[in-house]
C-alpha atoms as a PDB file:
ATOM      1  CA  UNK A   1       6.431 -98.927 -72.755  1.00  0.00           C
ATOM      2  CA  UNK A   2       5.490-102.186 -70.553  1.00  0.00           C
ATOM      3  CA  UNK A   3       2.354-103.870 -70.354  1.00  0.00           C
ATOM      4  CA  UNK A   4       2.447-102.658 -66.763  1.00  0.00           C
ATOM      5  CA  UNK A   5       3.004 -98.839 -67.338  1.00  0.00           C
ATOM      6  CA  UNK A   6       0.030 -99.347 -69.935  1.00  0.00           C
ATOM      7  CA  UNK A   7      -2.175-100.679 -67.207  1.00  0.00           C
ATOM      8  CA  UNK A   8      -1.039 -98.179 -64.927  1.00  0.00           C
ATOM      9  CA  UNK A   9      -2.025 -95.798 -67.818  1.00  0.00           C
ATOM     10  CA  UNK A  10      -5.530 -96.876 -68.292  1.00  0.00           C
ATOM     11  CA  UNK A  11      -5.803 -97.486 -64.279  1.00  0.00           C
ATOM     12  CA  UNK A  12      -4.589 -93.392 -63.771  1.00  0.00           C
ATOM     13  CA  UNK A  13      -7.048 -92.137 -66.597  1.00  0.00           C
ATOM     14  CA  UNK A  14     -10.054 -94.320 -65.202  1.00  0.00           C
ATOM     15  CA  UNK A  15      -9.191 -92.575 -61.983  1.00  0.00           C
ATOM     16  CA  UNK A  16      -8.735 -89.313 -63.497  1.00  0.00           C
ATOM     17  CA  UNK A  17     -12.186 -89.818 -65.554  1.00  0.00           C
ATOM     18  CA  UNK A  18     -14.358 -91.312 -62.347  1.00  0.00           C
ATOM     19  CA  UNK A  19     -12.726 -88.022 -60.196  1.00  0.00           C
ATOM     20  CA  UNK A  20     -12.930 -85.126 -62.522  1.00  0.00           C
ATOM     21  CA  UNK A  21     -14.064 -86.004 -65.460  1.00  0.00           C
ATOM     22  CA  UNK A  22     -12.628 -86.851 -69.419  1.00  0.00           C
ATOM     23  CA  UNK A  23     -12.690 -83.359 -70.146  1.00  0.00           C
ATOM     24  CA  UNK A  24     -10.898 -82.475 -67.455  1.00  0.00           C
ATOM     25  CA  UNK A  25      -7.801 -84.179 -67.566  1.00  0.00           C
ATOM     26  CA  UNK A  26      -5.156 -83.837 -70.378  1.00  0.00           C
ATOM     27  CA  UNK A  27      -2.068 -85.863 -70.871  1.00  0.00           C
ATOM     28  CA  UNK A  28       0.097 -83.357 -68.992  1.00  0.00           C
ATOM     29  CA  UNK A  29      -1.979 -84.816 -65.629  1.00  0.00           C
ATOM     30  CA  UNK A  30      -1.697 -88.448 -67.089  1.00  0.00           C
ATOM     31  CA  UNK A  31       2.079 -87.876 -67.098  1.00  0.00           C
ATOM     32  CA  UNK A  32       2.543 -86.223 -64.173  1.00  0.00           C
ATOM     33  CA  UNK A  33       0.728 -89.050 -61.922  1.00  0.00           C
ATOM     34  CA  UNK A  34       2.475 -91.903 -64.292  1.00  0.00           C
ATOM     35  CA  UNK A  35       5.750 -90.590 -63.584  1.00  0.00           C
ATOM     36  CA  UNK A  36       6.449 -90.176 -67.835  1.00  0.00           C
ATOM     37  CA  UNK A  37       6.917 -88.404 -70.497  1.00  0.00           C
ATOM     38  CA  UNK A  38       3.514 -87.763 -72.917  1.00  0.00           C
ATOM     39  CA  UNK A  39       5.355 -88.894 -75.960  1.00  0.00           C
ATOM     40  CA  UNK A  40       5.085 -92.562 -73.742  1.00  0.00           C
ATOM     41  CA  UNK A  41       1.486 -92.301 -73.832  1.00  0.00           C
ATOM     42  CA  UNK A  42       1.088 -91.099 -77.430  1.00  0.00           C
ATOM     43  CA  UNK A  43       2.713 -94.416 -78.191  1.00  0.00           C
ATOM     44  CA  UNK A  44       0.057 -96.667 -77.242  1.00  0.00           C
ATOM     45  CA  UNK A  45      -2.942 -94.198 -77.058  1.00  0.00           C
ATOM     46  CA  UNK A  46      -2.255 -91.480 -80.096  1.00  0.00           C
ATOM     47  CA  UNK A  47      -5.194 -89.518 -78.735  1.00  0.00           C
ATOM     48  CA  UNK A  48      -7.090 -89.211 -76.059  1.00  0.00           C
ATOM     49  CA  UNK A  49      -9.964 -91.201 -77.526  1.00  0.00           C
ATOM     50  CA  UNK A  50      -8.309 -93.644 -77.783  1.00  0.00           C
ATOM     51  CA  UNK A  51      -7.260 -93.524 -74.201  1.00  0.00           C
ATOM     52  CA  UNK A  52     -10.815 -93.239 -73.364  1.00  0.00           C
ATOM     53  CA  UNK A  53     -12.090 -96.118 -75.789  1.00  0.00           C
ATOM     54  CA  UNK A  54      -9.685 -98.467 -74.016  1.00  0.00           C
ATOM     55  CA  UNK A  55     -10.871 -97.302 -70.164  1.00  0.00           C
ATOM     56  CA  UNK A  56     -14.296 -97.529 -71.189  1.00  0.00           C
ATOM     57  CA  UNK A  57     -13.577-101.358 -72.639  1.00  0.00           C
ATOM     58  CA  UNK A  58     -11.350-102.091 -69.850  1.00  0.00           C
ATOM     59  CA  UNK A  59     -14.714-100.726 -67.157  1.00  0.00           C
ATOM     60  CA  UNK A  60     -16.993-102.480 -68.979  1.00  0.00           C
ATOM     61  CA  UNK A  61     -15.136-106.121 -69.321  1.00  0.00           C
ATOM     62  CA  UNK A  62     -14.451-105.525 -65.114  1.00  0.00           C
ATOM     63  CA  UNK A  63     -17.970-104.969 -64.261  1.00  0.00           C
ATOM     64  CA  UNK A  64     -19.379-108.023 -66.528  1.00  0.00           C
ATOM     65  CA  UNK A  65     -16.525-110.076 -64.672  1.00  0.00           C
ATOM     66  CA  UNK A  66     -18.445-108.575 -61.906  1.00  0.00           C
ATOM     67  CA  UNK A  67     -21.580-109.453 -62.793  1.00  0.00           C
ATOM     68  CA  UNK A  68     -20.678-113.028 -63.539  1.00  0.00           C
ATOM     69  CA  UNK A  69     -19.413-113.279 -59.815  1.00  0.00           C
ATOM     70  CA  UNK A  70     -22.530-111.846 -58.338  1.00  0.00           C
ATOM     71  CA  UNK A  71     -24.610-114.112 -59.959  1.00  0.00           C
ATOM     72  CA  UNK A  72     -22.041-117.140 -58.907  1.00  0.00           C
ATOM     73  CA  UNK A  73     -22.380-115.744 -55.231  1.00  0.00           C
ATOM     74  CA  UNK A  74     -25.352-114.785 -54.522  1.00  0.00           C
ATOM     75  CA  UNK A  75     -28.685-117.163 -54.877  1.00  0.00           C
ATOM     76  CA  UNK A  76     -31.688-115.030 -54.575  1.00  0.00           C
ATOM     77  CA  UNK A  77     -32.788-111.682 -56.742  1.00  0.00           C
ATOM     78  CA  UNK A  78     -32.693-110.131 -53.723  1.00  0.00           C
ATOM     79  CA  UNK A  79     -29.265-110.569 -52.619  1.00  0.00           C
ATOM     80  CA  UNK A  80     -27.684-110.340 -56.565  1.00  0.00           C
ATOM     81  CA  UNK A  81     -29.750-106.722 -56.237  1.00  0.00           C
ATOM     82  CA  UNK A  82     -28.109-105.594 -53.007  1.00  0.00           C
ATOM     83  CA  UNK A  83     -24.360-106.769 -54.117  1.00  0.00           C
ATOM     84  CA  UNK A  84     -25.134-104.801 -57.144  1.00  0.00           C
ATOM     85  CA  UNK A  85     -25.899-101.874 -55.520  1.00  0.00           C
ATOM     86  CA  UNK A  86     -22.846-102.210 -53.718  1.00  0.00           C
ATOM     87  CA  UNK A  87     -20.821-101.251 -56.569  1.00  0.00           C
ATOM     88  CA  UNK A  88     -22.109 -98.046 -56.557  1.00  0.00           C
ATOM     89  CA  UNK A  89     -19.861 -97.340 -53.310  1.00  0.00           C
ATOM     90  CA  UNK A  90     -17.333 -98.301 -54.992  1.00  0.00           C
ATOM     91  CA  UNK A  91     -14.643 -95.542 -54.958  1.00  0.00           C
ATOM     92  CA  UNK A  92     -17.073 -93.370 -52.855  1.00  0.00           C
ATOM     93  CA  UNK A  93     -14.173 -92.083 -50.041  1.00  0.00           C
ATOM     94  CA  UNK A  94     -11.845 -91.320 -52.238  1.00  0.00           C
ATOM     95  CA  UNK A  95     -14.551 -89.054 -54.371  1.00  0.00           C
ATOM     96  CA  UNK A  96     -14.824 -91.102 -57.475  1.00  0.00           C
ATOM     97  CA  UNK A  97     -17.781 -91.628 -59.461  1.00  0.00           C
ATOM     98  CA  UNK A  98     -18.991 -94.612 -61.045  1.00  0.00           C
ATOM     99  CA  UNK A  99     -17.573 -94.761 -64.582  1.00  0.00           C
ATOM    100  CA  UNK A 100     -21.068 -94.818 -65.973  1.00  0.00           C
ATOM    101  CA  UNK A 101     -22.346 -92.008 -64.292  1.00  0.00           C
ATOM    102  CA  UNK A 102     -19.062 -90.274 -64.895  1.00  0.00           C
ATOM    103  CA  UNK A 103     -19.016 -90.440 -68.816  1.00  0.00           C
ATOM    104  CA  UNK A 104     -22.792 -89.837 -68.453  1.00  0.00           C
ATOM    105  CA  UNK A 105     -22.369 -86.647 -66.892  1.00  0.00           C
ATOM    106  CA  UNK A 106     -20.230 -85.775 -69.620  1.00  0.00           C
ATOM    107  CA  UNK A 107     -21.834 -87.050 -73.024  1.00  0.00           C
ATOM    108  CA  UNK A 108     -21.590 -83.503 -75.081  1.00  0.00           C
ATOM    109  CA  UNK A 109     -17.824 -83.802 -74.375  1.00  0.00           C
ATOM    110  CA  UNK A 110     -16.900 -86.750 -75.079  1.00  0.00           C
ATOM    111  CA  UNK A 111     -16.411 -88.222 -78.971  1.00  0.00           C
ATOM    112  CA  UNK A 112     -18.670 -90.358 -80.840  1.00  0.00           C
ATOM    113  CA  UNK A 113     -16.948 -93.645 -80.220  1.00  0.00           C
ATOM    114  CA  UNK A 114     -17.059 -92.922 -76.539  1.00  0.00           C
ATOM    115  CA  UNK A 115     -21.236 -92.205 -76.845  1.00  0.00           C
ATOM    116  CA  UNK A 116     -21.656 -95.656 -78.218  1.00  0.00           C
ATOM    117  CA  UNK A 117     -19.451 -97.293 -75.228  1.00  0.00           C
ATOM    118  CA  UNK A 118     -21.345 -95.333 -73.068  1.00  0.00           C
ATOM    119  CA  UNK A 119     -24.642 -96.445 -73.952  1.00  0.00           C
ATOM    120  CA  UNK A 120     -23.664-100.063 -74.201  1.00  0.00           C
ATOM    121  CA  UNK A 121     -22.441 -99.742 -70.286  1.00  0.00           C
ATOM    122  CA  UNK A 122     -25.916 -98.885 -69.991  1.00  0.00           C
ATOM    123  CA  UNK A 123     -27.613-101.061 -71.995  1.00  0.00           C
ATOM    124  CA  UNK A 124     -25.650-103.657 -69.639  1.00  0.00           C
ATOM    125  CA  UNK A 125     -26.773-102.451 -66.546  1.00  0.00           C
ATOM    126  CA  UNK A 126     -30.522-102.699 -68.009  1.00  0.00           C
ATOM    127  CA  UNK A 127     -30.151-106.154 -69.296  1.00  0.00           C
ATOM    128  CA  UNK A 128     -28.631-107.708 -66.248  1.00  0.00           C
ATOM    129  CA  UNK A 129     -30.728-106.108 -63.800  1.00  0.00           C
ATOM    130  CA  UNK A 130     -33.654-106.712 -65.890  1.00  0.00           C
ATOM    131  CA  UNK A 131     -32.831-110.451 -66.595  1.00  0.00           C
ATOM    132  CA  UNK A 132     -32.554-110.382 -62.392  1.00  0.00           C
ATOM    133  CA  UNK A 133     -35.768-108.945 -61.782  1.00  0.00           C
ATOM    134  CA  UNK A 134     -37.451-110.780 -63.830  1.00  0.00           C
ATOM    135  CA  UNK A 135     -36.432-114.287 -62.637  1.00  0.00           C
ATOM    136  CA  UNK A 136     -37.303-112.628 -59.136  1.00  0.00           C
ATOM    137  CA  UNK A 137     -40.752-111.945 -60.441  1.00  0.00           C
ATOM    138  CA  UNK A 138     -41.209-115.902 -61.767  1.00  0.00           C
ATOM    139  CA  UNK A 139     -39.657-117.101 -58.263  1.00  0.00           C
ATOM    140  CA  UNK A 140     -42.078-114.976 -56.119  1.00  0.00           C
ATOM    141  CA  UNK A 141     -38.836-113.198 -54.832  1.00  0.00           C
ATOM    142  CA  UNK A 142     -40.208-109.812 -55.816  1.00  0.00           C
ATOM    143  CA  UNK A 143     -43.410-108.426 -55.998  1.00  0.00           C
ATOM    144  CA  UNK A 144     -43.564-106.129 -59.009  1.00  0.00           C
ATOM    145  CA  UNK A 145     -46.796-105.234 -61.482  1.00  0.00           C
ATOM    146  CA  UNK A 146     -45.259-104.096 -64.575  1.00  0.00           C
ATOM    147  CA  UNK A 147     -42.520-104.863 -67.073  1.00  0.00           C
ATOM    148  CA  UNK A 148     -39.288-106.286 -65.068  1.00  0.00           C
ATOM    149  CA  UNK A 149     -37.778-103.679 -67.508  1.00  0.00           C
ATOM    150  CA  UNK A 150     -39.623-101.016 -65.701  1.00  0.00           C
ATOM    151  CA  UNK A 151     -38.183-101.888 -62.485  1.00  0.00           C
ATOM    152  CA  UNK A 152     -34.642-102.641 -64.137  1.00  0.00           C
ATOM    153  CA  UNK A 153     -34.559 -98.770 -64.997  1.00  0.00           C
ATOM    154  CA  UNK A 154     -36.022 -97.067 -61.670  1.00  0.00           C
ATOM    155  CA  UNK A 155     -33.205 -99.107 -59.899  1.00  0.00           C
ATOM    156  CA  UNK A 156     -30.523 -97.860 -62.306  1.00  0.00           C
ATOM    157  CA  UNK A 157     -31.854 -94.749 -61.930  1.00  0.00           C
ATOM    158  CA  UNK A 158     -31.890 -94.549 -58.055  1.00  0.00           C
ATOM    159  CA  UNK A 159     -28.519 -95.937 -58.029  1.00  0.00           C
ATOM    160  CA  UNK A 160     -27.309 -93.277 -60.372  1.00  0.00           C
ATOM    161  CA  UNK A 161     -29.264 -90.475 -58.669  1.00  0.00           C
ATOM    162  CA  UNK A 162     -28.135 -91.613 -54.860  1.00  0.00           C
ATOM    163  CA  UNK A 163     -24.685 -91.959 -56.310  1.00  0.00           C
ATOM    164  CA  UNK A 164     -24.810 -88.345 -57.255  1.00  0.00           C
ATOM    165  CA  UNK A 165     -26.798 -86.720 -54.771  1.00  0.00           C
ATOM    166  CA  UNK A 166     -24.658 -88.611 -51.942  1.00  0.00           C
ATOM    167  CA  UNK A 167     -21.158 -87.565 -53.727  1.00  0.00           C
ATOM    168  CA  UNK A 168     -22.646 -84.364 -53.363  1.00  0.00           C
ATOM    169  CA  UNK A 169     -23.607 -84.309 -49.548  1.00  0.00           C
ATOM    170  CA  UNK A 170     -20.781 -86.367 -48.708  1.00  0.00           C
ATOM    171  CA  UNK A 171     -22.809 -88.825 -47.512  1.00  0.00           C
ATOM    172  CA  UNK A 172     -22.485 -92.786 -48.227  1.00  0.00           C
ATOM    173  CA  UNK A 173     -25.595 -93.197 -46.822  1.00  0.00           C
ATOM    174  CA  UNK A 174     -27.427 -91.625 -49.014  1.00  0.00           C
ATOM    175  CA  UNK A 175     -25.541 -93.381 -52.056  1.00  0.00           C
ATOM    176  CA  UNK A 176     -27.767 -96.451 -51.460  1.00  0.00           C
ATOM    177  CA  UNK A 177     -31.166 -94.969 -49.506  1.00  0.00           C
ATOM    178  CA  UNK A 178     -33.237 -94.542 -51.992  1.00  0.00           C
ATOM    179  CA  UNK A 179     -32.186 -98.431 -53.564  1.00  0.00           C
ATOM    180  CA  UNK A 180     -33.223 -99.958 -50.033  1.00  0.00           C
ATOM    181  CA  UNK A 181     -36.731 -98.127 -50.308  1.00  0.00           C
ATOM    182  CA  UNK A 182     -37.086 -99.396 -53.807  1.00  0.00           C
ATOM    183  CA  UNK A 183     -35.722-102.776 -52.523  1.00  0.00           C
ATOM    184  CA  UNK A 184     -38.296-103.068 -49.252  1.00  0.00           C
ATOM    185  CA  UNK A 185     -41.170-102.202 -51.543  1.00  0.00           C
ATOM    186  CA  UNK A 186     -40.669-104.829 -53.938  1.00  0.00           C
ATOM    187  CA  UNK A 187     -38.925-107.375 -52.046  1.00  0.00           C
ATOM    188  CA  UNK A 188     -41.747-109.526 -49.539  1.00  0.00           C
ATOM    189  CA  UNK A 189     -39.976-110.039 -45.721  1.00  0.00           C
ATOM    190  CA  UNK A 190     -39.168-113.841 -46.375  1.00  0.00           C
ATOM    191  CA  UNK A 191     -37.287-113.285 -49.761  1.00  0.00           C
ATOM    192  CA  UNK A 192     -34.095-114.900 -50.150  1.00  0.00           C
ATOM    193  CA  UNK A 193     -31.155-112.484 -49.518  1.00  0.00           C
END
């Protein structure tokens, strides 16, 4: 097997994961999609947790790459929030989840390694965003009372609820709405971004 097919592998899975879930897919589907045999897979992924340890790294390297770039784009708090929020579209018209919320949604099912990745892709999300807000708060960029950790979560969890709720209703719109109101309350007019 080539380094490509096994990119292509954890690419397809990813897919398969984001769409219908790690449950849901078995390496029948992988091979079917791939265009080879199962025995292939077996080779470099002898289970399926082991498939779904490598996605999970793969995810979670991307979206700190990702991460990195916002902050290297984007100046304000403001601005690094909304291009972070974007992500959450990502995917959204061909039906995908975000990875996060995907394995989320599926925690009972999924084996023990896979909790721990799972919770550490969280644990990201929290740390950046909190590290974000809370420079915002020091800079005057956003106007927040409590704990930038506070605010870190209730924009995770809007994000993660919207992305949800507008999967659901087929709606992109309402991916992001509730963000923007959390965004506008906590955000004065003249802030960067």
């Amino acid at each position: 097997m080539t380094t490509d097919t096994r990119t292509r592998l954890l690419a397809e899975a990813e897919h398969l994961i984001r769409r219908v879930g790690y449950s849901a897919f078995s390496y029948a589907d992988l091979a079917a999609s791939i265009g080879i045999r199962k025995a292939s897979i077996h080779h470099h992924f002898p289970c399926k947790q082991d498939l779904g340890d490598a996605v999970a790294d793969a995810a979670m390297a991307r979206f700190r790459e990702r991460l990195a770039a916002i902050e290297r784009d984007e100046a304000g708090a403001v601005a690094r929030l909304r291009a972070y929020g974007g992500i959450f579209l990502d995917g959204f018209e061909d039906g995908l989840r975000p990875i996060c919320c995907a394995l989320s949604a599926e925690l009972a099912a999924l084996p023990p390694s896979m909790h721990e990745k799972t919770r550490a892709y969280f644990d990201l999300h929290l740390a950046w965003l909190g590290r974000v807000v809370g420079t915002g708060i020091e800079r005057g960029e956003i106007r927040w009372r409590g704990e930038a950790a506070a605010l870190a979560g209730l924009i995770l969890v809007t994000l993660e609820g919207g992305s949800l709720l507008g999967r659901v209703r087929q709606s992109e719109d309402e991916v992001a709405a509730g963000f923007r109101q959390v965004l506008e309350l906590v955000a004065p007019k003249n802030a960067p971004g």
